[in-house]
PDB file of N, CA and C in Angstrom:
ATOM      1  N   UNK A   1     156.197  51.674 111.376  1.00  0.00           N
ATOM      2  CA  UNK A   1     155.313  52.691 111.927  1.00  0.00           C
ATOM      3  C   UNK A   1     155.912  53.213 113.238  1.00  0.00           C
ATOM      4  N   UNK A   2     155.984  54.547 113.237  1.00  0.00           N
ATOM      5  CA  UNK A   2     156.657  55.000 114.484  1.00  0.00           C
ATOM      6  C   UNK A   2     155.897  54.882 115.655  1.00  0.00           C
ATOM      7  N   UNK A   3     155.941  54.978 116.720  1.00  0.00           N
ATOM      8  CA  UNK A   3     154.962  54.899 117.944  1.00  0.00           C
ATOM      9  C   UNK A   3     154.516  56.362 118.496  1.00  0.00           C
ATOM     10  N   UNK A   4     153.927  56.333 119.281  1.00  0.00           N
ATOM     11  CA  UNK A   4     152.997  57.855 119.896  1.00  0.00           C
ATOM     12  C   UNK A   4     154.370  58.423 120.487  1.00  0.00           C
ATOM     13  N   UNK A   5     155.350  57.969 121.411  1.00  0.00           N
ATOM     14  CA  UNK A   5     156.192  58.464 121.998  1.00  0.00           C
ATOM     15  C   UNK A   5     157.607  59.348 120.958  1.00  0.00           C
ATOM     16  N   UNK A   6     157.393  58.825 119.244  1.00  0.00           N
ATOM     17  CA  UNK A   6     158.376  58.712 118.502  1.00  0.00           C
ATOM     18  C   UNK A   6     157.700  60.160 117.923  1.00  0.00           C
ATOM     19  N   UNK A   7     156.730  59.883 117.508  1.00  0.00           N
ATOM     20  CA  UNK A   7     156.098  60.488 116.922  1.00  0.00           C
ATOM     21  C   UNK A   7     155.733  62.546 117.793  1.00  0.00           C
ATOM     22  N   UNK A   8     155.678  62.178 118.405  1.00  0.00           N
ATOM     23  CA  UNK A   8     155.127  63.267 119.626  1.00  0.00           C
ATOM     24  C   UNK A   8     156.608  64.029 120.112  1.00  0.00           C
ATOM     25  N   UNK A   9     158.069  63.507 120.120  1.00  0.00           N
ATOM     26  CA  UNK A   9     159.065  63.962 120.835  1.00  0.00           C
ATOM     27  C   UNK A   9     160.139  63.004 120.150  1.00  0.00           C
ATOM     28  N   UNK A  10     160.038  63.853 118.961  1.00  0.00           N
ATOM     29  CA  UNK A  10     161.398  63.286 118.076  1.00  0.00           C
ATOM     30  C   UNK A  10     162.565  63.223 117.924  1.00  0.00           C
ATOM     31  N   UNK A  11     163.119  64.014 119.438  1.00  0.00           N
ATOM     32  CA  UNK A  11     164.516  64.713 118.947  1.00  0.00           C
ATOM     33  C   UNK A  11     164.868  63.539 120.570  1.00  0.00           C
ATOM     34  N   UNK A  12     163.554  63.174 121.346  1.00  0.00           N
ATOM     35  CA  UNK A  12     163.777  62.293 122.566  1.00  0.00           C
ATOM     36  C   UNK A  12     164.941  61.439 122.399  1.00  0.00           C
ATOM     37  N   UNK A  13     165.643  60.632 123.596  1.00  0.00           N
ATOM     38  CA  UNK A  13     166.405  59.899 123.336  1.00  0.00           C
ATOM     39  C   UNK A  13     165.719  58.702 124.643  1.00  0.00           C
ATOM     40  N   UNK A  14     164.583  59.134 124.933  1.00  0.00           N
ATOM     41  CA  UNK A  14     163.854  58.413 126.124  1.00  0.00           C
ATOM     42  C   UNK A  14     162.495  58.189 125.360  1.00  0.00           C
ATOM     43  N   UNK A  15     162.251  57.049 124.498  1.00  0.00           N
ATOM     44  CA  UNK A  15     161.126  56.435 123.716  1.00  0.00           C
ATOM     45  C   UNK A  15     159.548  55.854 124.690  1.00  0.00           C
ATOM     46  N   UNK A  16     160.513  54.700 125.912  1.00  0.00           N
ATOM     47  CA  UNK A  16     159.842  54.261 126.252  1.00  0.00           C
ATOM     48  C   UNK A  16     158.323  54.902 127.465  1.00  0.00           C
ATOM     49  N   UNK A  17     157.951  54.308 127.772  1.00  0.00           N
ATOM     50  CA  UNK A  17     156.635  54.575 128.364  1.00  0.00           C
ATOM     51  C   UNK A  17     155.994  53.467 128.795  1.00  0.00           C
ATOM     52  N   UNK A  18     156.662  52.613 130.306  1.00  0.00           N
ATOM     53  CA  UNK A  18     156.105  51.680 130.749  1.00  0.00           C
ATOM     54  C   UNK A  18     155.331  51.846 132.292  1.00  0.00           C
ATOM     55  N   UNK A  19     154.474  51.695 131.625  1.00  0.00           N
ATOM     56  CA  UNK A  19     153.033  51.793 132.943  1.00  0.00           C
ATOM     57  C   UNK A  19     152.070  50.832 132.958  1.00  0.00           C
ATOM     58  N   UNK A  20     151.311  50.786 133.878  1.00  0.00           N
ATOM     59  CA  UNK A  20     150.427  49.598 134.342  1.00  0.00           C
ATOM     60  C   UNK A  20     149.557  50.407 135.112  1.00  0.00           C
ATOM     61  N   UNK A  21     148.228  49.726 135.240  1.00  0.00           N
ATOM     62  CA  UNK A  21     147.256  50.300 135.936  1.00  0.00           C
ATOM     63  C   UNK A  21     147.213  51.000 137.270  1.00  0.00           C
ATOM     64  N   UNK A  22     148.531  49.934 138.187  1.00  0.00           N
ATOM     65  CA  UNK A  22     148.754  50.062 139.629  1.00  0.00           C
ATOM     66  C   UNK A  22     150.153  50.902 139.799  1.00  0.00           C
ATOM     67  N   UNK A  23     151.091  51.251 138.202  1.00  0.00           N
ATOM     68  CA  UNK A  23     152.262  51.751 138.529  1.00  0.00           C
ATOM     69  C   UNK A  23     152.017  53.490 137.665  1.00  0.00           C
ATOM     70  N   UNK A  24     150.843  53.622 136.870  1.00  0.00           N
ATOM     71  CA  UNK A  24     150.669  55.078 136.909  1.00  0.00           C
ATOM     72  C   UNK A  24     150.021  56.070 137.769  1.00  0.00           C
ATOM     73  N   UNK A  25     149.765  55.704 139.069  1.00  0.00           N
ATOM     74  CA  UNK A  25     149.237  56.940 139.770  1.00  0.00           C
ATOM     75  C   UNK A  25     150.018  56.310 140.951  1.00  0.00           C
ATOM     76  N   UNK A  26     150.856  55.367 141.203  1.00  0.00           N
ATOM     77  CA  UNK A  26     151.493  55.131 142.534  1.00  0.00           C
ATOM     78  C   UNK A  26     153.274  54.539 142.308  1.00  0.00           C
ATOM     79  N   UNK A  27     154.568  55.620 142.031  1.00  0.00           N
ATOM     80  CA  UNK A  27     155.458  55.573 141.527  1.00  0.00           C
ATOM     81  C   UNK A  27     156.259  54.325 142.194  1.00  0.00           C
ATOM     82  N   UNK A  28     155.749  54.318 143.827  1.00  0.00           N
ATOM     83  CA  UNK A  28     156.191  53.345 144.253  1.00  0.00           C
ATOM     84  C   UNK A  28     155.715  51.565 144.370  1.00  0.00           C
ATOM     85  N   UNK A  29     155.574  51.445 143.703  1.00  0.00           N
ATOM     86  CA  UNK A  29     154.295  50.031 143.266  1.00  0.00           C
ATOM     87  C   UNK A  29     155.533  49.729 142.202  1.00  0.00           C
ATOM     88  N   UNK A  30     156.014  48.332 142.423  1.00  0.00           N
ATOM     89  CA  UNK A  30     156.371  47.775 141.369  1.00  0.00           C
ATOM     90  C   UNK A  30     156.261  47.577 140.008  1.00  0.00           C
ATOM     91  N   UNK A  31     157.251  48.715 139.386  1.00  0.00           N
ATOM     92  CA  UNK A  31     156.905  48.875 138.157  1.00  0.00           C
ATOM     93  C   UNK A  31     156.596  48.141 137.069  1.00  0.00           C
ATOM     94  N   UNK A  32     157.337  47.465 136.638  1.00  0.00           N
ATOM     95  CA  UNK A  32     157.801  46.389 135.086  1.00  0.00           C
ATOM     96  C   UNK A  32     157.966  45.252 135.989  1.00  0.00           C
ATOM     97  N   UNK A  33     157.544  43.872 134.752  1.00  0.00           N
ATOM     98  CA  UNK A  33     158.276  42.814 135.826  1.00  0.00           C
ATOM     99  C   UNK A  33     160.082  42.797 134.993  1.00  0.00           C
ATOM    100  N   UNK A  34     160.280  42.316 135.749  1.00  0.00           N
ATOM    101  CA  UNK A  34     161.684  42.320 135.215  1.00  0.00           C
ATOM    102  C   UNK A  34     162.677  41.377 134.007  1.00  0.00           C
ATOM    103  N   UNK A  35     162.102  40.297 133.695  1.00  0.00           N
ATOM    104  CA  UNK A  35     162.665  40.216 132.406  1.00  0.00           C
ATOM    105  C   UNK A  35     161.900  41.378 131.019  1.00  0.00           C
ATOM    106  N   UNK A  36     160.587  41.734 131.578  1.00  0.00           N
ATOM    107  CA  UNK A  36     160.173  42.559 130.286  1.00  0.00           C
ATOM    108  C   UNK A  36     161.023  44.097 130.640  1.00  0.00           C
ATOM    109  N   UNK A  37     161.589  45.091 131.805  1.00  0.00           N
ATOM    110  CA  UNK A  37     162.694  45.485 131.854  1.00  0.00           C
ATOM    111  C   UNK A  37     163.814  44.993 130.836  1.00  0.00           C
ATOM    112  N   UNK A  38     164.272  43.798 131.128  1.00  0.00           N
ATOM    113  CA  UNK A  38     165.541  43.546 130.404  1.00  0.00           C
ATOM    114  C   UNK A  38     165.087  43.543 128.722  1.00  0.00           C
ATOM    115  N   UNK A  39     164.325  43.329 128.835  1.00  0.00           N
ATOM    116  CA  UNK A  39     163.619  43.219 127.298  1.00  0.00           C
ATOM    117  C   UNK A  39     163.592  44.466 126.564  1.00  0.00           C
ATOM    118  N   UNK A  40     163.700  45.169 127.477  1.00  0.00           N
ATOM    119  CA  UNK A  40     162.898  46.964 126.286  1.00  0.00           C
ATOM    120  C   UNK A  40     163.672  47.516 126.945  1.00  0.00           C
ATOM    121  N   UNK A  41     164.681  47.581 128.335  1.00  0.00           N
ATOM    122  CA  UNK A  41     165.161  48.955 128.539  1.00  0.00           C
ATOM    123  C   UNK A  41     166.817  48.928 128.002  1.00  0.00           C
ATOM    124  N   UNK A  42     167.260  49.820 127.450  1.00  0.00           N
ATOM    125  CA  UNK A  42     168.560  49.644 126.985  1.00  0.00           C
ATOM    126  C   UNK A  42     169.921  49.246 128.494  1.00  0.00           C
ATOM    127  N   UNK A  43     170.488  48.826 128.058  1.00  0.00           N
ATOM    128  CA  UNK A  43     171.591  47.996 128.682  1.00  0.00           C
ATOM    129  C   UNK A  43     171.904  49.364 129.793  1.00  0.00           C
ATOM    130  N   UNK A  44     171.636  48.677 131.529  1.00  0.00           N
ATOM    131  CA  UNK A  44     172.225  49.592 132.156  1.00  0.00           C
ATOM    132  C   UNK A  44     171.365  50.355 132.534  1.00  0.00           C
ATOM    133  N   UNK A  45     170.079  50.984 132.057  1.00  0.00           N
ATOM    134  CA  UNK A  45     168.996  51.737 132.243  1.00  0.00           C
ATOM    135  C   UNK A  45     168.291  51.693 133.539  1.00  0.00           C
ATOM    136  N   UNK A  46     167.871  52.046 134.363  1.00  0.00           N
ATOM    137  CA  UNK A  46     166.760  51.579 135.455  1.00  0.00           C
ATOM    138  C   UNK A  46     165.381  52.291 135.142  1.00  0.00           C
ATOM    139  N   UNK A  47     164.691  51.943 136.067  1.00  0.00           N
ATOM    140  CA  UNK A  47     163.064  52.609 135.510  1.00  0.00           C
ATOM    141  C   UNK A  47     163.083  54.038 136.037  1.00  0.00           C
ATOM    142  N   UNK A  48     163.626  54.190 137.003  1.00  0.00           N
ATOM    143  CA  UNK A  48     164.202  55.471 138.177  1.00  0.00           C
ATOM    144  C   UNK A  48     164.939  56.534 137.065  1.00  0.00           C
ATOM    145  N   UNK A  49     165.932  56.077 136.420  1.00  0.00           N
ATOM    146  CA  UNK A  49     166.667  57.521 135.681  1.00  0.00           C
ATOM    147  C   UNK A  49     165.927  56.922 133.953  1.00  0.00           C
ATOM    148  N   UNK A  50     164.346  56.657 133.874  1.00  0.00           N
ATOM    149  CA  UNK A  50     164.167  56.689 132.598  1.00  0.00           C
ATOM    150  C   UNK A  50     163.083  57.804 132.843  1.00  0.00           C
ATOM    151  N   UNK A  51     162.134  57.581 134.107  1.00  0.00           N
ATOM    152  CA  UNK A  51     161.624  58.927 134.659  1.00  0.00           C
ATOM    153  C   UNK A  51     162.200  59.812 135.130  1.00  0.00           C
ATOM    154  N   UNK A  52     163.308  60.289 135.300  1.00  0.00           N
ATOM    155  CA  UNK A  52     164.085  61.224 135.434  1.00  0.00           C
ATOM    156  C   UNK A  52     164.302  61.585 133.573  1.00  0.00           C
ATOM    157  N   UNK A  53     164.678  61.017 133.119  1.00  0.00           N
ATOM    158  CA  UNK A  53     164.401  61.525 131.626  1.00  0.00           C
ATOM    159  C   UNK A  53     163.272  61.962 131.203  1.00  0.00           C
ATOM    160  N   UNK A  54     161.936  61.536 131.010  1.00  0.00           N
ATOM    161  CA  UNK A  54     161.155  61.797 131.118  1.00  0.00           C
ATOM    162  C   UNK A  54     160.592  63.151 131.290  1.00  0.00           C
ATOM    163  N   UNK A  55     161.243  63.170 132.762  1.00  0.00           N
ATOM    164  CA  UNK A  55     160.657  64.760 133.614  1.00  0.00           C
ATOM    165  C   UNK A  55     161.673  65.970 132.970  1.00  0.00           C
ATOM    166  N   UNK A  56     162.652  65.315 132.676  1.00  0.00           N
ATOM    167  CA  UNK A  56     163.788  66.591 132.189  1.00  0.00           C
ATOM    168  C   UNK A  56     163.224  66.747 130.929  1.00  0.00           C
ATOM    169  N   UNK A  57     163.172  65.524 129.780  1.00  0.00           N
ATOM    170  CA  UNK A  57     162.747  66.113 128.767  1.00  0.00           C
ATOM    171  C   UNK A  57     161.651  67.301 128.424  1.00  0.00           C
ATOM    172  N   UNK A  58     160.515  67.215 129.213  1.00  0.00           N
ATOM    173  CA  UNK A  58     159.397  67.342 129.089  1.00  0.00           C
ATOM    174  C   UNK A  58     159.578  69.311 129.804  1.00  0.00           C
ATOM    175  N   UNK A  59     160.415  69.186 130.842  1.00  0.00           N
ATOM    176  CA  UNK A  59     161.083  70.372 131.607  1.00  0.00           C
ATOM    177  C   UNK A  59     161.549  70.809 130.265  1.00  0.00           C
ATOM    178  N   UNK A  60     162.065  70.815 129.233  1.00  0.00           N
ATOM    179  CA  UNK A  60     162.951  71.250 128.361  1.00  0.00           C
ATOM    180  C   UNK A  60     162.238  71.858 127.678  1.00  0.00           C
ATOM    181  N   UNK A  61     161.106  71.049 126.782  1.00  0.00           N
ATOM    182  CA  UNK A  61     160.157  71.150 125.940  1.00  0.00           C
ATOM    183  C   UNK A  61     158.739  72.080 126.800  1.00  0.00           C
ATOM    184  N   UNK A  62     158.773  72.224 127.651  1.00  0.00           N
ATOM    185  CA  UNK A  62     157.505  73.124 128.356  1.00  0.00           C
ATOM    186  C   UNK A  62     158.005  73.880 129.408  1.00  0.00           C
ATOM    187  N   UNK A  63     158.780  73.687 129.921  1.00  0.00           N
ATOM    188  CA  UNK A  63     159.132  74.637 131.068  1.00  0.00           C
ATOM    189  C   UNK A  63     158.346  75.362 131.902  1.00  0.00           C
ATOM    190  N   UNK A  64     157.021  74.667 132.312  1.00  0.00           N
ATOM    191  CA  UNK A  64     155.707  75.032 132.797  1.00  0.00           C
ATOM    192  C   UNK A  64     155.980  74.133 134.148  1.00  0.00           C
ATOM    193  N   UNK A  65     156.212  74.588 135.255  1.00  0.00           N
ATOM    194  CA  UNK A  65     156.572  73.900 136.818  1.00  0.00           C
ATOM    195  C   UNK A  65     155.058  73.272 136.913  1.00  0.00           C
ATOM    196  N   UNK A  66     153.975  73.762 137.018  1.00  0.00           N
ATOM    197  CA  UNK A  66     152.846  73.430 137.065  1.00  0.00           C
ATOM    198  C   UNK A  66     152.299  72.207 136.291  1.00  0.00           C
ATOM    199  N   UNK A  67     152.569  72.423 135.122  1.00  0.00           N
ATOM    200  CA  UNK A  67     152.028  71.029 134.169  1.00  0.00           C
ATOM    201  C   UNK A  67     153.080  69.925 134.734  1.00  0.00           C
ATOM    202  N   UNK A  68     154.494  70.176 134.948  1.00  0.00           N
ATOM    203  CA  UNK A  68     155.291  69.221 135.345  1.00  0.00           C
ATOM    204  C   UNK A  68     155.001  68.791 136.389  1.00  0.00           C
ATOM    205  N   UNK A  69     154.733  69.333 137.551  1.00  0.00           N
ATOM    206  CA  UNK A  69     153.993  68.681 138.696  1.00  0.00           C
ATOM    207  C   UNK A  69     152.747  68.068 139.094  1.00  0.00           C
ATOM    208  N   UNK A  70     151.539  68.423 137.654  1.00  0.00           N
ATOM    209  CA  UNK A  70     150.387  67.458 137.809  1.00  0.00           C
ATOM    210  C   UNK A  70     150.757  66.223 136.882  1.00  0.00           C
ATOM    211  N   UNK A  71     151.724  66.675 136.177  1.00  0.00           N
ATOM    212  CA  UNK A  71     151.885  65.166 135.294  1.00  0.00           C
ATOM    213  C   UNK A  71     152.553  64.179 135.659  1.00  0.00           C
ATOM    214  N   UNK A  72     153.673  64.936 137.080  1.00  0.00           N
ATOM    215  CA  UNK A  72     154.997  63.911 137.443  1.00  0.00           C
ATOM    216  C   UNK A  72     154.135  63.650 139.220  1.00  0.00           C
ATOM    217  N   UNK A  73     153.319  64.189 139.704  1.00  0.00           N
ATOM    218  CA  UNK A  73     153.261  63.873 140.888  1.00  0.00           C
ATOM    219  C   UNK A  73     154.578  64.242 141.121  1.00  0.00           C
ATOM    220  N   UNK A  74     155.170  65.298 141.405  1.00  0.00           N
ATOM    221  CA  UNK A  74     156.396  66.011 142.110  1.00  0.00           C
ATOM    222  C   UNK A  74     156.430  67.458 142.767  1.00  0.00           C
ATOM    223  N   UNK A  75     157.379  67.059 143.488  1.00  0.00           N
ATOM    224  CA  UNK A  75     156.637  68.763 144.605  1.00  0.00           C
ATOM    225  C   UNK A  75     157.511  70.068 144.174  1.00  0.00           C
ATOM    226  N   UNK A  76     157.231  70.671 144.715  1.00  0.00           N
ATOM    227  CA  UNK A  76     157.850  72.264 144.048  1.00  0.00           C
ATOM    228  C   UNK A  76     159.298  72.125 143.893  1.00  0.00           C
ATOM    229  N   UNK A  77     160.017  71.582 145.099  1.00  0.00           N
ATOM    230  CA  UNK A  77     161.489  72.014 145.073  1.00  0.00           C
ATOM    231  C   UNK A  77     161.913  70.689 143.583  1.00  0.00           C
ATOM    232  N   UNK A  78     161.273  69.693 143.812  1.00  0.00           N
ATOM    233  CA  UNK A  78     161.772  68.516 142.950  1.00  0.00           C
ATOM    234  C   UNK A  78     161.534  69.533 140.708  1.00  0.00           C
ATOM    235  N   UNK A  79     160.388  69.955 141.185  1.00  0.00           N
ATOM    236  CA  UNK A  79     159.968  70.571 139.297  1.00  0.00           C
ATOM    237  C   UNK A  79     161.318  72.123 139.343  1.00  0.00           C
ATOM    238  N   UNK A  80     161.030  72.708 140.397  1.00  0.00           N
ATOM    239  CA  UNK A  80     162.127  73.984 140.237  1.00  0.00           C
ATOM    240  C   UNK A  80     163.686  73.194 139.885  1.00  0.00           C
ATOM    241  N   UNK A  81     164.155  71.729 140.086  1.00  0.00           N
ATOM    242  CA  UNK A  81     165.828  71.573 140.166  1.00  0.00           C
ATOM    243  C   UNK A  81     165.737  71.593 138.400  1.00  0.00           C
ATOM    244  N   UNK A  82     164.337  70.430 137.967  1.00  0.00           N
ATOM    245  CA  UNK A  82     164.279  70.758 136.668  1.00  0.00           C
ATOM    246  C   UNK A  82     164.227  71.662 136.086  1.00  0.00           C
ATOM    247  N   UNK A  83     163.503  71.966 136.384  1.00  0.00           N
ATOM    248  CA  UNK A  83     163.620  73.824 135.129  1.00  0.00           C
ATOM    249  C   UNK A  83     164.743  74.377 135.085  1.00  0.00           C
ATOM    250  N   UNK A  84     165.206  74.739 136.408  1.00  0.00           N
ATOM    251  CA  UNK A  84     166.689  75.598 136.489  1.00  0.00           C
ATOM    252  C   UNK A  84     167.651  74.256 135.802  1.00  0.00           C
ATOM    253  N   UNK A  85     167.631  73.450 135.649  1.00  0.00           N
ATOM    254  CA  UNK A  85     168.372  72.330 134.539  1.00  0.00           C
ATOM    255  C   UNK A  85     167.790  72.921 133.155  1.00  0.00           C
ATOM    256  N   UNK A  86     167.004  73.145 132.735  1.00  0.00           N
ATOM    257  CA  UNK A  86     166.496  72.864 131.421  1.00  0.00           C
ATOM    258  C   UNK A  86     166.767  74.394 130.904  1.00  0.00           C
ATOM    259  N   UNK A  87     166.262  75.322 131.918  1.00  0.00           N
ATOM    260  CA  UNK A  87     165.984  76.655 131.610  1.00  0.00           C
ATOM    261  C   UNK A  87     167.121  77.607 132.528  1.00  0.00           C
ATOM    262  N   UNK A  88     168.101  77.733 132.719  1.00  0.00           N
ATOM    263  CA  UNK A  88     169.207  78.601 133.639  1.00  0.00           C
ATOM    264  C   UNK A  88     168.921  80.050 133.278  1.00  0.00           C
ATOM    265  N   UNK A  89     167.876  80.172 132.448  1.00  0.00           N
ATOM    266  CA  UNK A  89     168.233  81.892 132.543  1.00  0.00           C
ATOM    267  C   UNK A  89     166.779  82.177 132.625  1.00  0.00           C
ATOM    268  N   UNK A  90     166.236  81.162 133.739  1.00  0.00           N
ATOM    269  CA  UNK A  90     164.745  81.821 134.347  1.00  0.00           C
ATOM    270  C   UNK A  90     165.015  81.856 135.746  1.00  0.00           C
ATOM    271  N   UNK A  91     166.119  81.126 136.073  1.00  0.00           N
ATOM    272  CA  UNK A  91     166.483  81.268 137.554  1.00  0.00           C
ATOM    273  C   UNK A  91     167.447  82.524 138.043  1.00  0.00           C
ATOM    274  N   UNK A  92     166.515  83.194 139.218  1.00  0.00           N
ATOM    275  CA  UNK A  92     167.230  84.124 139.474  1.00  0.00           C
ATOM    276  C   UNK A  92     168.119  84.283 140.845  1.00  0.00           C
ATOM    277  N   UNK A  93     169.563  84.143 140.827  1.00  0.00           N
ATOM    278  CA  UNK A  93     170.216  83.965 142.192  1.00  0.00           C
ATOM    279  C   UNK A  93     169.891  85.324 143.008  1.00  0.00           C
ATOM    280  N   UNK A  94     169.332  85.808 144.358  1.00  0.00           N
ATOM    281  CA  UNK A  94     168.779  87.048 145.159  1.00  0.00           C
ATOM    282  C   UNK A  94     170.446  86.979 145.664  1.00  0.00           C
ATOM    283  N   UNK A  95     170.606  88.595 145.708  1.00  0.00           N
ATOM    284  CA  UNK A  95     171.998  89.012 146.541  1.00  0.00           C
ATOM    285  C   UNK A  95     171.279  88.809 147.739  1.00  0.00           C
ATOM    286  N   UNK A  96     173.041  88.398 148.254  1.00  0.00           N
ATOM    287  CA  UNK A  96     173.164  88.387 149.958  1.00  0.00           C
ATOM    288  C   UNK A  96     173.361  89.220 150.491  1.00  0.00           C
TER     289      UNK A  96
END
């Protein structure tokens, strides 16, 4: 049986989705304990560039700065580096 994350964003290469009561509304709160880390995250992974996946994927698939910033808790300049990653031909360089 596939899972909600498999199922929902199939083409993902970022499955997981580890949160806790005290680590989804406060990024800095100790996330995972750490052998269950070693347990589920692929070799090399940190929790830091799996939410950075996360936010890009999701930048890719919606490209909505707004939904990305109530969902990521992230501020304007942090959702704009995404988009202009995901989306380069919504960003517009102003002449000097």
């Amino acid at each position: 049986m596939a899972g909600p994350l498999r199922r929902d964003r199939p083409t993902s290469t970022n499955f997981h989705l580890l949160v806790a009561q005290k680590t989804a509304p406060d990024p800095d709160y100790p996330a995972v304990h750490r052998i269950t880390r070693q347990k589920v995250l692929p070799k090399g992974q940190t929790l830091d560039r799996l939410r950075q996946g996360r936010i890009l994927n999701e930048a890719f698939v919606t490209g909505d700065p707004l939904k990305l910033m109530r969902l990521f808790g992230i501020t304007e300049q942090t959702v704009m580096r995404y988009v202009g990653i995901a989306h380069p031909e919504r960003t517009v360089k102003l002449p000097r």
